[in-house]
Protein backbone atom coordinates (compact mmCIF):
# COMPACT_ATOMS: atom_id res chain seq x y z
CA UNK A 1 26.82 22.15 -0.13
CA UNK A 2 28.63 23.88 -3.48
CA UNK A 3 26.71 24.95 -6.06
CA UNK A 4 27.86 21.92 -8.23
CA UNK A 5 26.33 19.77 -5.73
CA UNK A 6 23.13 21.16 -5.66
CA UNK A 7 22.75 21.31 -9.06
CA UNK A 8 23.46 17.46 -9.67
CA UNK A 9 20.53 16.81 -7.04
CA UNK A 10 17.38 16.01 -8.96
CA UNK A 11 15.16 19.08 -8.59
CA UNK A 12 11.49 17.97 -7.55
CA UNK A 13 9.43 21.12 -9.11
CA UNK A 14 11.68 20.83 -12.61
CA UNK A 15 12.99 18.60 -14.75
CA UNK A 16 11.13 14.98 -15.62
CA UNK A 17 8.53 13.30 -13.41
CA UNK A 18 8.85 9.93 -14.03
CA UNK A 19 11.96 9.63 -13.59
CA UNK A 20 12.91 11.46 -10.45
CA UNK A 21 9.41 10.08 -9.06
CA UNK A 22 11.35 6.51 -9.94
CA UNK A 23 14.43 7.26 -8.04
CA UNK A 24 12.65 9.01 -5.16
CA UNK A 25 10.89 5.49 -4.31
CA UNK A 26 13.36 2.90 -4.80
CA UNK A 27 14.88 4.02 -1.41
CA UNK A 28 11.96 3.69 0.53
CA UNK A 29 10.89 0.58 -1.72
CA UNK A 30 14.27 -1.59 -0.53
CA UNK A 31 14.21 0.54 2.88
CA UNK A 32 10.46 -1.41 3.29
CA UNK A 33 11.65 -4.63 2.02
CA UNK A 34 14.70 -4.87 4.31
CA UNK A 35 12.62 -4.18 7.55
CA UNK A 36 10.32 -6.61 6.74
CA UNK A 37 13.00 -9.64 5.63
CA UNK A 38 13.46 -10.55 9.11
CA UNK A 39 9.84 -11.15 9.73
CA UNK A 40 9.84 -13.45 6.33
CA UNK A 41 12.60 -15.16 7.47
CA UNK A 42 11.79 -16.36 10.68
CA UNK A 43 8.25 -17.33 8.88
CA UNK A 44 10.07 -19.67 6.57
CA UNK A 45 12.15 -21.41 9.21
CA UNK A 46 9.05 -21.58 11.78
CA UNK A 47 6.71 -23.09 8.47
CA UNK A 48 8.94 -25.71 7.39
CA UNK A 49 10.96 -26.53 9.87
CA UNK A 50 8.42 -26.45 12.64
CA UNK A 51 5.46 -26.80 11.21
CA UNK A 52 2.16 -25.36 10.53
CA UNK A 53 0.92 -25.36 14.58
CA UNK A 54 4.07 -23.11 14.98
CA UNK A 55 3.27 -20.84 12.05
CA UNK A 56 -0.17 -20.50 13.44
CA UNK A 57 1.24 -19.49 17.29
CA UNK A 58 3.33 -16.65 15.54
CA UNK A 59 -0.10 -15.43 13.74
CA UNK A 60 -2.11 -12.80 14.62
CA UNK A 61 -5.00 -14.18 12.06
CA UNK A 62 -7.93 -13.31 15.10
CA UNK A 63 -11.12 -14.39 13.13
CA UNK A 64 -8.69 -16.97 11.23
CA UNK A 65 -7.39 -19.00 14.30
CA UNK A 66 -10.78 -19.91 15.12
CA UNK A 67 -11.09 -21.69 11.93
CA UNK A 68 -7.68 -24.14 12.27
CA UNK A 69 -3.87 -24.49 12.20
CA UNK A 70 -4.30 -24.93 8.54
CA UNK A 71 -6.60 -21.97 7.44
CA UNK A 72 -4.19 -20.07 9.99
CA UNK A 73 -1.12 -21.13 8.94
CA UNK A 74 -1.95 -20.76 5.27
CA UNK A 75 -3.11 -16.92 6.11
CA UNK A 76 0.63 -16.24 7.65
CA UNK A 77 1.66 -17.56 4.91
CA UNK A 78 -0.45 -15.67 2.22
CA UNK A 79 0.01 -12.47 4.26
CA UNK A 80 3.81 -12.95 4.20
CA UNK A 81 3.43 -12.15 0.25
CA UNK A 82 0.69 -9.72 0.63
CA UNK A 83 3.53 -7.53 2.52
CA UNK A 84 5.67 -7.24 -0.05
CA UNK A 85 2.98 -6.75 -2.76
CA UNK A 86 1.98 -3.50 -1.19
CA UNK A 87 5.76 -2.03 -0.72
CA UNK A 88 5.62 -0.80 -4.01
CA UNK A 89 2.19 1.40 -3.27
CA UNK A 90 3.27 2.01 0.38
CA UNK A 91 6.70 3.46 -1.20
CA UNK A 92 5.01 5.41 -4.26
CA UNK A 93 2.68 7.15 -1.82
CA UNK A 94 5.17 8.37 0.24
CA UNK A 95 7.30 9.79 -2.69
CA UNK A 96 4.16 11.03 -4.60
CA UNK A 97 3.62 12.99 -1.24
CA UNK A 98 6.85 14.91 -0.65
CA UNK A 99 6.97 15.42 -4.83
CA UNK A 100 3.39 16.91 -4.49
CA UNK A 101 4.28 19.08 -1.28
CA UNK A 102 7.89 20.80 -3.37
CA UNK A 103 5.27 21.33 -6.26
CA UNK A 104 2.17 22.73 -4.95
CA UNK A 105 4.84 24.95 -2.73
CA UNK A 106 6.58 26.09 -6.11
CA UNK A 107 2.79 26.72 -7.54
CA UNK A 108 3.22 23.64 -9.97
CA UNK A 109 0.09 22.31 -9.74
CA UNK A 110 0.38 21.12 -13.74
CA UNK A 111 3.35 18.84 -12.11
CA UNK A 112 1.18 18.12 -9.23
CA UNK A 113 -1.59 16.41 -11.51
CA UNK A 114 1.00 15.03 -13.14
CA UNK A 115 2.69 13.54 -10.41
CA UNK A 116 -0.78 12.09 -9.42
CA UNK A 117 -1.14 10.47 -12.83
CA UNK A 118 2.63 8.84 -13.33
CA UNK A 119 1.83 7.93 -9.66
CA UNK A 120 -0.49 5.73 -10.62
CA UNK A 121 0.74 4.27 -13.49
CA UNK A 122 3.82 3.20 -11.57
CA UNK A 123 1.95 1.24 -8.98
CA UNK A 124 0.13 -0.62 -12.26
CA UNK A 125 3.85 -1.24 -12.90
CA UNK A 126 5.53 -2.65 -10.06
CA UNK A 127 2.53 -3.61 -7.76
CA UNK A 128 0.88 -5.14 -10.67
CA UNK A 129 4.38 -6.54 -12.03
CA UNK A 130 4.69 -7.90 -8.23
CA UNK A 131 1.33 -10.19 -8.31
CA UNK A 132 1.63 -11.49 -11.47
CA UNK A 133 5.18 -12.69 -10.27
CA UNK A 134 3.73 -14.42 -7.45
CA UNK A 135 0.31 -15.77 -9.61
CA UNK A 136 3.32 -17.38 -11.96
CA UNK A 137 4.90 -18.71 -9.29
CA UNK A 138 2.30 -19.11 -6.46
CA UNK A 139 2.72 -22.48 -5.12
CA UNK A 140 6.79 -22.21 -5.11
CA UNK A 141 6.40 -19.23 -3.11
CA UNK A 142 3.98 -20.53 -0.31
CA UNK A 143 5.94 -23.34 -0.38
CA UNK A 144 8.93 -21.44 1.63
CA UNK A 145 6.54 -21.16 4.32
CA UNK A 146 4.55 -24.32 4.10
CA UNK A 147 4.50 -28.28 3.64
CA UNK A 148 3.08 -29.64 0.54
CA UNK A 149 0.34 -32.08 2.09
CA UNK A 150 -1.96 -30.99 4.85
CA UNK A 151 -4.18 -28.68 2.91
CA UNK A 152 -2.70 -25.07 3.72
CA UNK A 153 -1.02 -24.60 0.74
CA UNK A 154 -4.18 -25.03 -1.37
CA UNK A 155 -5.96 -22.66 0.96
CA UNK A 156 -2.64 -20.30 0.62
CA UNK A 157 -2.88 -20.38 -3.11
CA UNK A 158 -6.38 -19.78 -3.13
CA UNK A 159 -6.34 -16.98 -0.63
CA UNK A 160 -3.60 -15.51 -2.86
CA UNK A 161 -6.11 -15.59 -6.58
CA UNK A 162 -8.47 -13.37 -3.96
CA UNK A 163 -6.62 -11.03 -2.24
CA UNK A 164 -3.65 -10.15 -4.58
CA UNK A 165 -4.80 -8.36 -7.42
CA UNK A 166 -6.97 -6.06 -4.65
CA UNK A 167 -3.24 -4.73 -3.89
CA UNK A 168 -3.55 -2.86 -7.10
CA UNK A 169 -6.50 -0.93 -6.21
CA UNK A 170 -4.67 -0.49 -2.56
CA UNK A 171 -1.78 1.20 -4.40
CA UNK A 172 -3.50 3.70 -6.33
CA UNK A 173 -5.69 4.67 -3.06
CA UNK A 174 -2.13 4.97 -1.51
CA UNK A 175 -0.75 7.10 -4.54
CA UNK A 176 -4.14 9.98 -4.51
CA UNK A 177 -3.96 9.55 -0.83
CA UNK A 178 -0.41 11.18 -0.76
CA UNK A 179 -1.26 13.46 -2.96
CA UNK A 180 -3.67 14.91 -1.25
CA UNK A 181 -2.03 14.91 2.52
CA UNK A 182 0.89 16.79 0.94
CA UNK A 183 -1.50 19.82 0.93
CA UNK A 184 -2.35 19.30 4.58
CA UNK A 185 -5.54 17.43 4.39
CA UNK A 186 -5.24 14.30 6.26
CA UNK A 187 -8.79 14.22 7.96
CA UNK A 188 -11.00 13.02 5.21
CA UNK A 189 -8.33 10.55 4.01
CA UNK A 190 -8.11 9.22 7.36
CA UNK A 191 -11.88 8.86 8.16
CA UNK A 192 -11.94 6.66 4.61
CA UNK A 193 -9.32 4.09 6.13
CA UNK A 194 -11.32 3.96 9.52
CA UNK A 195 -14.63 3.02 7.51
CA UNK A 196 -13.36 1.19 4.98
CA UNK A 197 -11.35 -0.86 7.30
CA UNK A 198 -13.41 -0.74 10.45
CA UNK A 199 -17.28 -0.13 8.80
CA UNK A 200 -16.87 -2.26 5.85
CA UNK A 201 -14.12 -4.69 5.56
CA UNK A 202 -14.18 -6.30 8.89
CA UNK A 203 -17.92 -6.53 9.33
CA UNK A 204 -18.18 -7.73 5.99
CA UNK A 205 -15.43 -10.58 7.13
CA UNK A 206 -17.64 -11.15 10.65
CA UNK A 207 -21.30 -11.12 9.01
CA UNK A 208 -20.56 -13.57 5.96
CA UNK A 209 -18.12 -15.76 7.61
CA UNK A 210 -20.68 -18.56 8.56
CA UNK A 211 -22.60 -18.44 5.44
CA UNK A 212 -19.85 -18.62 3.16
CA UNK A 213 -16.87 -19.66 4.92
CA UNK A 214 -13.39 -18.71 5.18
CA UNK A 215 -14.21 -16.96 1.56
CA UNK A 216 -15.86 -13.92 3.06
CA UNK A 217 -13.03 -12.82 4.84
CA UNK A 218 -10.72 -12.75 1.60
CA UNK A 219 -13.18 -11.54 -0.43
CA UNK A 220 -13.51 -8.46 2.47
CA UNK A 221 -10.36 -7.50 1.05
CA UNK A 222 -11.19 -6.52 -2.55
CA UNK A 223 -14.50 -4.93 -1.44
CA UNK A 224 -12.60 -2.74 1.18
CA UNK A 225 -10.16 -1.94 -1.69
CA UNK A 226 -12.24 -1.09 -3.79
CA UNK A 227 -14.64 1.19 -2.09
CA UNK A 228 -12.27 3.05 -0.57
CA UNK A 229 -10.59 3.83 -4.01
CA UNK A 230 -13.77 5.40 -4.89
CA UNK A 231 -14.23 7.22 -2.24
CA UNK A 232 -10.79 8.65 -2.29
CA UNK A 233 -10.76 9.45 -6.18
CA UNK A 234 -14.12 11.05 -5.37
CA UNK A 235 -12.52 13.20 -2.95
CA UNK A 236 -9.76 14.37 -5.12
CA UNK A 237 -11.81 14.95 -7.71
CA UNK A 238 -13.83 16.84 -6.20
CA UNK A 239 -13.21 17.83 -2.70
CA UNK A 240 -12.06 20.97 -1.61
CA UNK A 241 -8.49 19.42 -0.09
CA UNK A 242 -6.48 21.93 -2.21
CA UNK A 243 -8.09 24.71 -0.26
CA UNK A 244 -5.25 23.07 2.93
CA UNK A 245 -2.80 23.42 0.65
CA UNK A 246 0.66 24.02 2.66
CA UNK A 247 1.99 26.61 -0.34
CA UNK A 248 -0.99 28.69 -0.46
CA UNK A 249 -0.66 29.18 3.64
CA UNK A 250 2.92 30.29 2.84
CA UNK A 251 1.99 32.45 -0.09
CA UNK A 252 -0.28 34.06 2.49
CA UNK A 253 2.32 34.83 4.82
CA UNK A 254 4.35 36.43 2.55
CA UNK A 255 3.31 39.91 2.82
CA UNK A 256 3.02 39.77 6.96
CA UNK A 257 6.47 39.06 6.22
CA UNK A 258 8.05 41.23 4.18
CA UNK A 259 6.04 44.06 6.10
CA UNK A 260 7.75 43.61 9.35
């Protein structure tokens, strides 16, 4: 590569955050949404052209099935969305991670915070921008996967004033979570998602279900969310995962280095 090259590539420890941040995701953002159009697609023609006992086979809804086609096939169709909701924080997480990694290697940790903060913000943005798109146009959009009569697109709709808005909270989780891998500390991060998921979200599903219904398992979602994201923010407020950091292992190796 020629020195003019380089120095048209957008430096990640110089230069402005937001916007290299910005053009970091978008490839991952359409790279996500392309691998998942297939999936959506064959959705669509199984829902309405085959109905919701087909949409139902192709789910994997486990405590849902039990429950009906309809509840099923109304999940599939509700999760569908849900997917593409969270690209946005599963794309900003990944950027905010290699950004944070160039920085904290540079010894930017001002950009670092930074990052963590127009992180953030970004995934209020486009996650947020992405479920109010679908509130203002929720039944035309579970209506590519489902009939109008039968009763699943009610339960879709409702499923989707739940769950949606949770996706926020998901993304900034996501955006502090890549943060704080990009200095090498994945273990705490990862023991969050097994509780959260695993100790709170699905028991909370399996305990409630029969007292409140099909309700307790979308609820389950904001309440996993949600206490993750405080649990996470706790850790990287004050947890001790910028002692892993990757760039203060190199600075240490430095002098072995140069030595020999």
């Amino acid at each position: 590569m020629s020195a003019a090259e380089a120095s048209r590539k957008p430096s990640l420890i110089e230069g402005p955050i937001a916007k290299t941040l910005f053009m970091f995701s978008l490839p991952m953002l359409f790279g996500n949404i392309l691998q998942s159009l297939n999936g959506t697609i064959n959705s669509i023609w199984v829902g309405k052209f085959l109905g919701e006992a087909a949409l139902t086979a192709a789910s994997n809804g486990n405590i849902i099935n039990g429950y009906g086609t309809v509840a099923a096939a109304a999940y599939t169709a509700a999760n569908n969305l849900s997917s593409y909701v969270q690209m946005p924080a599963m794309a900003l997480g990944a950027a905010v991670s290699s950004f944070a990694a160039q920085n904290i290697g540079a010894g930017r940790w001002d950009r670092v915070r930074m990052t963590t903060w127009i992180g953030i913000v970004y995934n209020f943005v486009l996650t947020g921008g992405a479920v109010v798109l679908i509130y203002g146009f929720n039944r035309q959009a579970l209506l590519m996967f489902l009939p109008s009569t039968g009763g699943a697109l009610e339960l879709g709709m409702r499923i989707n004033m739940i769950t949606l808005w949770s996706f926020v909270i998901f993304g900034v989780t996501n955006v502090i979570t890549g943060v704080v891998r990009s200095t090498g500390s994945v273990m705490i991060p990862l023991l969050i998602t097994i509780i959260s998921l695993w100790g709170i979200r699905i028991p909370l599903a399996y305990v409630f279900v029969n007292e409140y219904g099909l309700d307790a398992v979308w609820w389950s979602f904001p309440v996993g969310f949600a206490i993750s994201a405080v649990a996470v923010i706790f850790y990287y407020a004050f947890g001790k995962w910028k002692q892993a950091s990757m760039g203060e292992g190199i600075q240490a190796m430095k002098p072995a280095e140069d030595k020999g």
